[in-house]
C-alpha atoms as a PDB file:
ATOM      1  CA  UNK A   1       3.135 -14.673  14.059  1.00  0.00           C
ATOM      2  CA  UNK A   2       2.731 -12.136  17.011  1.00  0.00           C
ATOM      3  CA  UNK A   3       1.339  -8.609  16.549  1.00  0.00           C
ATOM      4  CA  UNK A   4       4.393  -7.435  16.812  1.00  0.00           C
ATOM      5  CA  UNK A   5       5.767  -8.229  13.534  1.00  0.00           C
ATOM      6  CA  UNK A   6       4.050  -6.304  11.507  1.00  0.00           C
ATOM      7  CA  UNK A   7       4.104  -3.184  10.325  1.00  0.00           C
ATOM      8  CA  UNK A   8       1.298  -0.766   8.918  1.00  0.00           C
ATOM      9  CA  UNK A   9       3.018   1.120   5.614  1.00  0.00           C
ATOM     10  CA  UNK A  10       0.869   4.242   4.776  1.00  0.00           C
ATOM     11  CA  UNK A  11       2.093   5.244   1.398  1.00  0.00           C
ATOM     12  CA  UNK A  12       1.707   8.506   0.029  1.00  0.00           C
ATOM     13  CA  UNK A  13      -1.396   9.959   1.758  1.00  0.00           C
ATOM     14  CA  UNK A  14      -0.933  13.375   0.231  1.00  0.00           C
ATOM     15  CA  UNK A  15      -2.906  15.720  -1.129  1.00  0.00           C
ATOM     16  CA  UNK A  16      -1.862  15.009  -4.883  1.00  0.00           C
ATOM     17  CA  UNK A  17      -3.979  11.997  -4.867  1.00  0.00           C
ATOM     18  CA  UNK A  18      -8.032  13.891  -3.931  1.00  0.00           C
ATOM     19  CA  UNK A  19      -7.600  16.337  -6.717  1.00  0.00           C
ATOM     20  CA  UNK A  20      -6.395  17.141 -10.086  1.00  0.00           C
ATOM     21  CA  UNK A  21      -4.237  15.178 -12.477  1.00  0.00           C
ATOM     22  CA  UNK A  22      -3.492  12.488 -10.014  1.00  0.00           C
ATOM     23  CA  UNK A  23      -7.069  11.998  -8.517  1.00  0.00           C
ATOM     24  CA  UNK A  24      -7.254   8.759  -7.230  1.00  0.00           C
ATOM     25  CA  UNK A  25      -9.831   7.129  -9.341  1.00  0.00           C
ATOM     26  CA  UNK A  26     -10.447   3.329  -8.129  1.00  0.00           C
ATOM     27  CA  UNK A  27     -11.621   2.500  -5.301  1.00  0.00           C
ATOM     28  CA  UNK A  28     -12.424   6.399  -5.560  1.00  0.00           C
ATOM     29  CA  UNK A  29     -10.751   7.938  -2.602  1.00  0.00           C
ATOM     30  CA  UNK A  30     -14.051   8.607  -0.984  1.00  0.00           C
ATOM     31  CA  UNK A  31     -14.107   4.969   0.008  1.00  0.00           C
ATOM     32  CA  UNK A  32     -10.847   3.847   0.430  1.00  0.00           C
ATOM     33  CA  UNK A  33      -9.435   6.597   2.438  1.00  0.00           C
ATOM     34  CA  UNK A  34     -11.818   5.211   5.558  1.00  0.00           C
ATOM     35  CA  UNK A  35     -10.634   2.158   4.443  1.00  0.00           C
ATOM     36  CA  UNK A  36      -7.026   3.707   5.356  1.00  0.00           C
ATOM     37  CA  UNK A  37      -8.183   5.254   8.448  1.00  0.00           C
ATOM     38  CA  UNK A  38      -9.423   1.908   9.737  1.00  0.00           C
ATOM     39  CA  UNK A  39      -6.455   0.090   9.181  1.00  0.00           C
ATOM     40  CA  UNK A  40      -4.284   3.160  11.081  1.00  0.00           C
ATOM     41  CA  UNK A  41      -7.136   2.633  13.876  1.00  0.00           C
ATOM     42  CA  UNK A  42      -7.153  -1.256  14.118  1.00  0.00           C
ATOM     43  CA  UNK A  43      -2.986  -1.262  13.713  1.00  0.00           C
ATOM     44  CA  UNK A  44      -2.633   1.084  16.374  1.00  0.00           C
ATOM     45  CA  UNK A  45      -5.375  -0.844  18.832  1.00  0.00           C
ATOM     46  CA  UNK A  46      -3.216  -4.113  18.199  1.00  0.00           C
ATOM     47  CA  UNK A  47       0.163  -2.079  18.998  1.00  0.00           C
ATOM     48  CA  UNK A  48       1.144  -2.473  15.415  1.00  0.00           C
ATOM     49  CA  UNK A  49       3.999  -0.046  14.441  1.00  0.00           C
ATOM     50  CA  UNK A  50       2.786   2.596  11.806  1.00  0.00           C
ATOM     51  CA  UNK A  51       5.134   4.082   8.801  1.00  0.00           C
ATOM     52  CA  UNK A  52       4.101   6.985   7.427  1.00  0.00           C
ATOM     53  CA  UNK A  53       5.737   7.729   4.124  1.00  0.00           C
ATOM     54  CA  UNK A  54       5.797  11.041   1.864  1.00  0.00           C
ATOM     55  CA  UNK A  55       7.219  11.367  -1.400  1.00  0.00           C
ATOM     56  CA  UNK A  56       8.769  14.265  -2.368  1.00  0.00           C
ATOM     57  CA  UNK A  57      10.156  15.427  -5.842  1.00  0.00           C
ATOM     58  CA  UNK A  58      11.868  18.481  -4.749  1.00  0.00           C
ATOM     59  CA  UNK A  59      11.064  22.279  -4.341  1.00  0.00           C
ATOM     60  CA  UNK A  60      10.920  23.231  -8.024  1.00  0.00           C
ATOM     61  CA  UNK A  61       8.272  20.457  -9.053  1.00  0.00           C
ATOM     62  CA  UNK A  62       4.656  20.985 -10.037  1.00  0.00           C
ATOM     63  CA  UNK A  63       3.950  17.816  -7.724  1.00  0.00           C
ATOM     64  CA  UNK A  64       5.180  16.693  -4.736  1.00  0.00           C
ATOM     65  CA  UNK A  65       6.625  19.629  -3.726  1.00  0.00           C
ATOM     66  CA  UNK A  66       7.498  19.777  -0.074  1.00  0.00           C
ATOM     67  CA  UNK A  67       6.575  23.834  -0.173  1.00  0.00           C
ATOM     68  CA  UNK A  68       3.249  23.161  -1.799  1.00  0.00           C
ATOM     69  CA  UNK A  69      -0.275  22.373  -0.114  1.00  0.00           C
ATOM     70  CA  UNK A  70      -0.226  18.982  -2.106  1.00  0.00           C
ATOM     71  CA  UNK A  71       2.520  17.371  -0.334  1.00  0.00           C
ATOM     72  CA  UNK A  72       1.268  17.277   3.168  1.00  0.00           C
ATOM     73  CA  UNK A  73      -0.395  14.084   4.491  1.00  0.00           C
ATOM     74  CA  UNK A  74      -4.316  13.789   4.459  1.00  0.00           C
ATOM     75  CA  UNK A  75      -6.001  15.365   7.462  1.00  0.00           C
ATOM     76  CA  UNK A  76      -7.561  12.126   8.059  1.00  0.00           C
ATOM     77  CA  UNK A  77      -3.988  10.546   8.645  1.00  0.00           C
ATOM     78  CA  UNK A  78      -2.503  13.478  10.563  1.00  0.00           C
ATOM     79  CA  UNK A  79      -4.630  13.816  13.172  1.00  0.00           C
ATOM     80  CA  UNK A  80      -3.943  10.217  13.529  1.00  0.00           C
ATOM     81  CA  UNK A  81       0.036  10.590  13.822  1.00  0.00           C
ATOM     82  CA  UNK A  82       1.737  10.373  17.129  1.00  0.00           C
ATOM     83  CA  UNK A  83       5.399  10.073  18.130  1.00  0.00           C
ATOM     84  CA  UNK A  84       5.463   6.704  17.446  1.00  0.00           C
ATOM     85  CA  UNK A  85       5.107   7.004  13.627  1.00  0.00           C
ATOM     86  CA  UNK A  86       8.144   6.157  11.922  1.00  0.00           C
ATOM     87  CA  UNK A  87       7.903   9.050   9.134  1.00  0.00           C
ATOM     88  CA  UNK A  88       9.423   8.500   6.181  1.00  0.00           C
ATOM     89  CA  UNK A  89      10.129  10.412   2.917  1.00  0.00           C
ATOM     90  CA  UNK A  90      11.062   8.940  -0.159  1.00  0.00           C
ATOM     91  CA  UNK A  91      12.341   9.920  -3.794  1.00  0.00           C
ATOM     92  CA  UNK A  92      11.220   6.931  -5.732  1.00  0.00           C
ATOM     93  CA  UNK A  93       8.537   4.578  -6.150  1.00  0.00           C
ATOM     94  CA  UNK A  94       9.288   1.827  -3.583  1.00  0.00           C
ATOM     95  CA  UNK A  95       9.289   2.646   0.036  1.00  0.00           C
ATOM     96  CA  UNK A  96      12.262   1.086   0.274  1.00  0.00           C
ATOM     97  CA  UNK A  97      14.549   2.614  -2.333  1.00  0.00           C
ATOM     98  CA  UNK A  98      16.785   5.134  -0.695  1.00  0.00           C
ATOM     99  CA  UNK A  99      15.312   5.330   2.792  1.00  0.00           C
ATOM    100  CA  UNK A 100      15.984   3.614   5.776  1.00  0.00           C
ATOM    101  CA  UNK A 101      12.626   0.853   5.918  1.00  0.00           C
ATOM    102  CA  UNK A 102      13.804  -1.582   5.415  1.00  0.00           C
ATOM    103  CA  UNK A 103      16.844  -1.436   8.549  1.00  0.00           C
ATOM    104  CA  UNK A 104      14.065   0.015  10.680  1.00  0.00           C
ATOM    105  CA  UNK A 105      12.147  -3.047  10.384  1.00  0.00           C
ATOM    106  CA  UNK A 106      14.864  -5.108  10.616  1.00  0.00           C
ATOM    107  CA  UNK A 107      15.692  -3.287  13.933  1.00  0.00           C
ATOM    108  CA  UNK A 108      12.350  -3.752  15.463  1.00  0.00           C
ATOM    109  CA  UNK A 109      12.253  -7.750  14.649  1.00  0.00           C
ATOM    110  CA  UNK A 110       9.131  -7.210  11.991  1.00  0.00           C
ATOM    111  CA  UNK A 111       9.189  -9.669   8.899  1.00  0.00           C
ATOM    112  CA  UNK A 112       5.664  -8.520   7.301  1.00  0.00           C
ATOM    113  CA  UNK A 113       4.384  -4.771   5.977  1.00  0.00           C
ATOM    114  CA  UNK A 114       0.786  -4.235   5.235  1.00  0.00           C
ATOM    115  CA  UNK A 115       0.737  -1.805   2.607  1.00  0.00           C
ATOM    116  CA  UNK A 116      -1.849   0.771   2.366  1.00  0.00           C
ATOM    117  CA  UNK A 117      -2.346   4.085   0.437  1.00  0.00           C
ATOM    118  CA  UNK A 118      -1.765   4.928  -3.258  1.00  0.00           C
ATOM    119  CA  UNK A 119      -0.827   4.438  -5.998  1.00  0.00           C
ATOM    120  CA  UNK A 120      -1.762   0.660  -6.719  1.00  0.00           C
ATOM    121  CA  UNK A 121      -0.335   0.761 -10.418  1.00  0.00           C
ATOM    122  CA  UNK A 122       3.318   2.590  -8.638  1.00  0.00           C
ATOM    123  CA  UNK A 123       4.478   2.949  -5.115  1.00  0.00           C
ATOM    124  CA  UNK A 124       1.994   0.195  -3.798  1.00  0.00           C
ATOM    125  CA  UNK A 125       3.094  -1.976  -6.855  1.00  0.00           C
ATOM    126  CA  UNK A 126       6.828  -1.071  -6.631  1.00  0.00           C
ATOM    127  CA  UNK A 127       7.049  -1.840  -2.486  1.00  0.00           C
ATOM    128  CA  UNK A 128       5.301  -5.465  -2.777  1.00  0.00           C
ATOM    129  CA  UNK A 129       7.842  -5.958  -5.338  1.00  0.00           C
ATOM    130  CA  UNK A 130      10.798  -5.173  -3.528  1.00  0.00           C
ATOM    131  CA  UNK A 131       9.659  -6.280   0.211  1.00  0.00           C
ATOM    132  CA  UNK A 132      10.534  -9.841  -1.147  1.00  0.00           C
ATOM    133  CA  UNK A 133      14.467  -9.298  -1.763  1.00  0.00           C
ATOM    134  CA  UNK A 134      14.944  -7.434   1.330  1.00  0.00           C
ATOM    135  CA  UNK A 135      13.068 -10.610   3.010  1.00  0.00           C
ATOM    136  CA  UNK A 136       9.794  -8.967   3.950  1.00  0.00           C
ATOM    137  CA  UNK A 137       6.641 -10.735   3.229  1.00  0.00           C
ATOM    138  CA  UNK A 138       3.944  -8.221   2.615  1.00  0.00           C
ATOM    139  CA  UNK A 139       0.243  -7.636   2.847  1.00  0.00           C
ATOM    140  CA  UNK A 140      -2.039  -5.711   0.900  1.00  0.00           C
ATOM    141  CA  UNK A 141      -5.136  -4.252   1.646  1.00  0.00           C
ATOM    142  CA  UNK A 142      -7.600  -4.332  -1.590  1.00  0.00           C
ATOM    143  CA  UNK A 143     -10.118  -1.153  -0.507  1.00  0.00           C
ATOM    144  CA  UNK A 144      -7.631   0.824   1.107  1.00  0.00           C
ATOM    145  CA  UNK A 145      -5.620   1.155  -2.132  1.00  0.00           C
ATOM    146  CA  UNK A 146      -6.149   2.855  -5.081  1.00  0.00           C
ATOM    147  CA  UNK A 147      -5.699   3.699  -9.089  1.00  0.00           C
ATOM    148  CA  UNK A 148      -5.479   6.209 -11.664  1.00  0.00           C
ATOM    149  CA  UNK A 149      -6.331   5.522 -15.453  1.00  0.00           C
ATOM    150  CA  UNK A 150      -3.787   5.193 -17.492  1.00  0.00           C
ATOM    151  CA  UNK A 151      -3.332   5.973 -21.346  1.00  0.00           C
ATOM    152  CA  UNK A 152      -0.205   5.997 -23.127  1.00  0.00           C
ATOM    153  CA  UNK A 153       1.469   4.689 -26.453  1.00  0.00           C
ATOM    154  CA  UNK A 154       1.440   1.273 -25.288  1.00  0.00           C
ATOM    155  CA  UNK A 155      -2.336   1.210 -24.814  1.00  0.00           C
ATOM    156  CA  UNK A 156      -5.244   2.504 -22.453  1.00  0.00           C
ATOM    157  CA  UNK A 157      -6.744   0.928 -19.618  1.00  0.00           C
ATOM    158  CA  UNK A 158      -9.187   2.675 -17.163  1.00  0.00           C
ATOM    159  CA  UNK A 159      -8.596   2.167 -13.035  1.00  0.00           C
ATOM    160  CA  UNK A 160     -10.578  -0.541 -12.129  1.00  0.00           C
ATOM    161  CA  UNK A 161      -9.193  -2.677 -14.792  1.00  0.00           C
ATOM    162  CA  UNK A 162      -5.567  -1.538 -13.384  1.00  0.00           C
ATOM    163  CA  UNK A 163      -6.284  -1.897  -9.424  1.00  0.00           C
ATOM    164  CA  UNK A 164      -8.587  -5.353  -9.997  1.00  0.00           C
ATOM    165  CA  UNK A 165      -5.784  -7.057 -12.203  1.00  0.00           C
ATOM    166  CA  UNK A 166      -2.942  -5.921  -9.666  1.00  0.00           C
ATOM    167  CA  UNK A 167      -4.810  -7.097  -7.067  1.00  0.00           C
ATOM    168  CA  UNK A 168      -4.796 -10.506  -8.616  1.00  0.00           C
ATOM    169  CA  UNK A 169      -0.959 -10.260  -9.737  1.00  0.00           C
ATOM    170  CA  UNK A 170      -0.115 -10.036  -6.166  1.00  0.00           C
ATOM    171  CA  UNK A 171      -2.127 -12.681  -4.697  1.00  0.00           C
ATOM    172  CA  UNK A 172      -0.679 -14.991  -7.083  1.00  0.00           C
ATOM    173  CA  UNK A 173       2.955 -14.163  -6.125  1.00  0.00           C
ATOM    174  CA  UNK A 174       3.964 -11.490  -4.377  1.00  0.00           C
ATOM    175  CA  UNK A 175       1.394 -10.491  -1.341  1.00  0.00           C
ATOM    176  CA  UNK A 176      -1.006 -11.563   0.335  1.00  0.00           C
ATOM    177  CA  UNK A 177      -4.714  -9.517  -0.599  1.00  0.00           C
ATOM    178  CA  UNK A 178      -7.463  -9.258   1.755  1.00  0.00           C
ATOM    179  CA  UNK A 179      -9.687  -6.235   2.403  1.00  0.00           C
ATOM    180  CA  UNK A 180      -9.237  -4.164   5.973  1.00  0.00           C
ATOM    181  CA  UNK A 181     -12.068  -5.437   7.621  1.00  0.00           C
ATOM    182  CA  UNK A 182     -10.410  -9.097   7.151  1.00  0.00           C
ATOM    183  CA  UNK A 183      -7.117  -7.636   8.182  1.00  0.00           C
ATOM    184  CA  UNK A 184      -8.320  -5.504  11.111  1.00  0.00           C
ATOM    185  CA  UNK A 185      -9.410  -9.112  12.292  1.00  0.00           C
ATOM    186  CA  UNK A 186      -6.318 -10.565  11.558  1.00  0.00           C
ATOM    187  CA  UNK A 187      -4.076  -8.715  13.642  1.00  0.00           C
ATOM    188  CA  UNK A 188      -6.342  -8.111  16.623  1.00  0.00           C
ATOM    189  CA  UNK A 189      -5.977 -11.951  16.645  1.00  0.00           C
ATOM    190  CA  UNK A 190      -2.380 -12.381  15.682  1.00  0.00           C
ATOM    191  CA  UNK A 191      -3.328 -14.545  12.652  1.00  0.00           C
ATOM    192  CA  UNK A 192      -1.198 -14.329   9.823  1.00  0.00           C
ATOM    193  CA  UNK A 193      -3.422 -14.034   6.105  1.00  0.00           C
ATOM    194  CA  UNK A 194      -3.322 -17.026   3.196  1.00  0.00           C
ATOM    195  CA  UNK A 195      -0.096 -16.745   1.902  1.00  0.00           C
ATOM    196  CA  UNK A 196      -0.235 -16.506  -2.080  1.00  0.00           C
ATOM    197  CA  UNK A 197       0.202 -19.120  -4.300  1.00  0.00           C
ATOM    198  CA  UNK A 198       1.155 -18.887  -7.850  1.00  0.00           C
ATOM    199  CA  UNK A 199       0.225 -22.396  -8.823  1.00  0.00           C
ATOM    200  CA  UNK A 200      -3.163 -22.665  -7.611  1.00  0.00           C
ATOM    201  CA  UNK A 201      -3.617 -18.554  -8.727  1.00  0.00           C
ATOM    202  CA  UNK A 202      -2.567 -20.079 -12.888  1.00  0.00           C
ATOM    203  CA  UNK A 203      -4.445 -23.336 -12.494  1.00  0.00           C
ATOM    204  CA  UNK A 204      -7.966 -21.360 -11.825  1.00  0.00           C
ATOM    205  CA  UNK A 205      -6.735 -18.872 -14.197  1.00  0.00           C
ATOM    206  CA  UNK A 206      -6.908 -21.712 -16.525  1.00  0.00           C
ATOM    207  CA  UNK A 207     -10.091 -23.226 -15.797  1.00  0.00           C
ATOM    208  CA  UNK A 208     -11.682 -19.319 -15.533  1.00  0.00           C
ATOM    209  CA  UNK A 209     -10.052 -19.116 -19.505  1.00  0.00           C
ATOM    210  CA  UNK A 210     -11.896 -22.535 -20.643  1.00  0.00           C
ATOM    211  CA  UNK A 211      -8.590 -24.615 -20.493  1.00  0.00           C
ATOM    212  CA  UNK A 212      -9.253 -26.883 -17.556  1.00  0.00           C
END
């Protein structure tokens, strides 16, 4: 696999996500937004084509409100932007729902996204999920993700538990995990990652549980 096709998916880099309700809490965003930055860097040094995506809920709501200070992209990742960028913005939790991805990457010949940004336990979750029926295989970068915590009548469970179990869900199935320094290798190389593998992921589940 050539450079070339990939793409670098930068989900959601708002403001939302380094303050208040949504705060991203796992990797805290102190670490994996240089995490993000990195990957930008090392995808744009490989001439790796870089999607910037921005969800938006609409004018009258408390979050993700296109006339509100929240919606606009990091600093970090702006300054980083060029012409190039695809930019994106999206109503629902997979980057490809409603937008025009997934014909965009079709159009430029790339068969693998590398998904960065937040959140692991929705948008990050919700795109690895539906790269595979539009034929995509995707990537995931492990520290340039992140997680809220997440109570409800079903249960509690605090961020770590959420991003380090999804990050173990998708290896097993549905993309391929590594952290950016790995990846930042990768593609200055060309290399393609491990691609996942759900029986080997269950059988040392098994034998981590006591049953093999």
């Amino acid at each position: 696999m050539t450079t070339r096709k990939r793409a670098l998916i930068v989900v959601d880099l708002q403001q939302e996500y380094f303050g208040g309700l949504l705060e991203i809490q796992y990797p805290p965003h102190a670490d994996s937004l240089p995490r993000i930055t990195q990957a930008i860097d090392a995808a744009t040094a490989a001439g790796i084509p870089v999607v910037a995506v921005q969800h938006t809920m609409g004018d009258a709501a408390p979050v993700f409100n296109p006339t509100q200070p929240g919606y606009l992209l990091h600093p970090e990742v702006e300054a980083r932007r060029t012409d190039a960028w695809k930019s994106v913005v999206k109503r629902f939790s997979s980057v490809f729902a409603g937008t025009d991805v997934a014909d965009w990457l079709r159009e430029n010949d790339i068969g693998t996204v590398t998904l960065v940004g937040y959140m692991t336990n929705n948008c990050i979750l919700a795109s690895a999920v539906e790269a595979e029926s539009h034929g995509f295989t995707a990537e995931v970068l492990s520290d340039a993700t992140g997680a809220v915590h997440l109570a409800n009548e079903a249960g509690f469970t605090d961020a770590k538990t959420v991003h380090t179990s999804l990050m173990a869900l998708f290896n097993s199935n549905l993309a391929a995990v590594t952290d950016t320094a790995t990846w930042s290798a990768a593609v200055a190389s060309g290399d393609r990652l491990p691609a996942p593998d759900l029986g080997a992921s269950a059988a040392a589940g098994a034998r981590h549980a006591g049953q093999g």
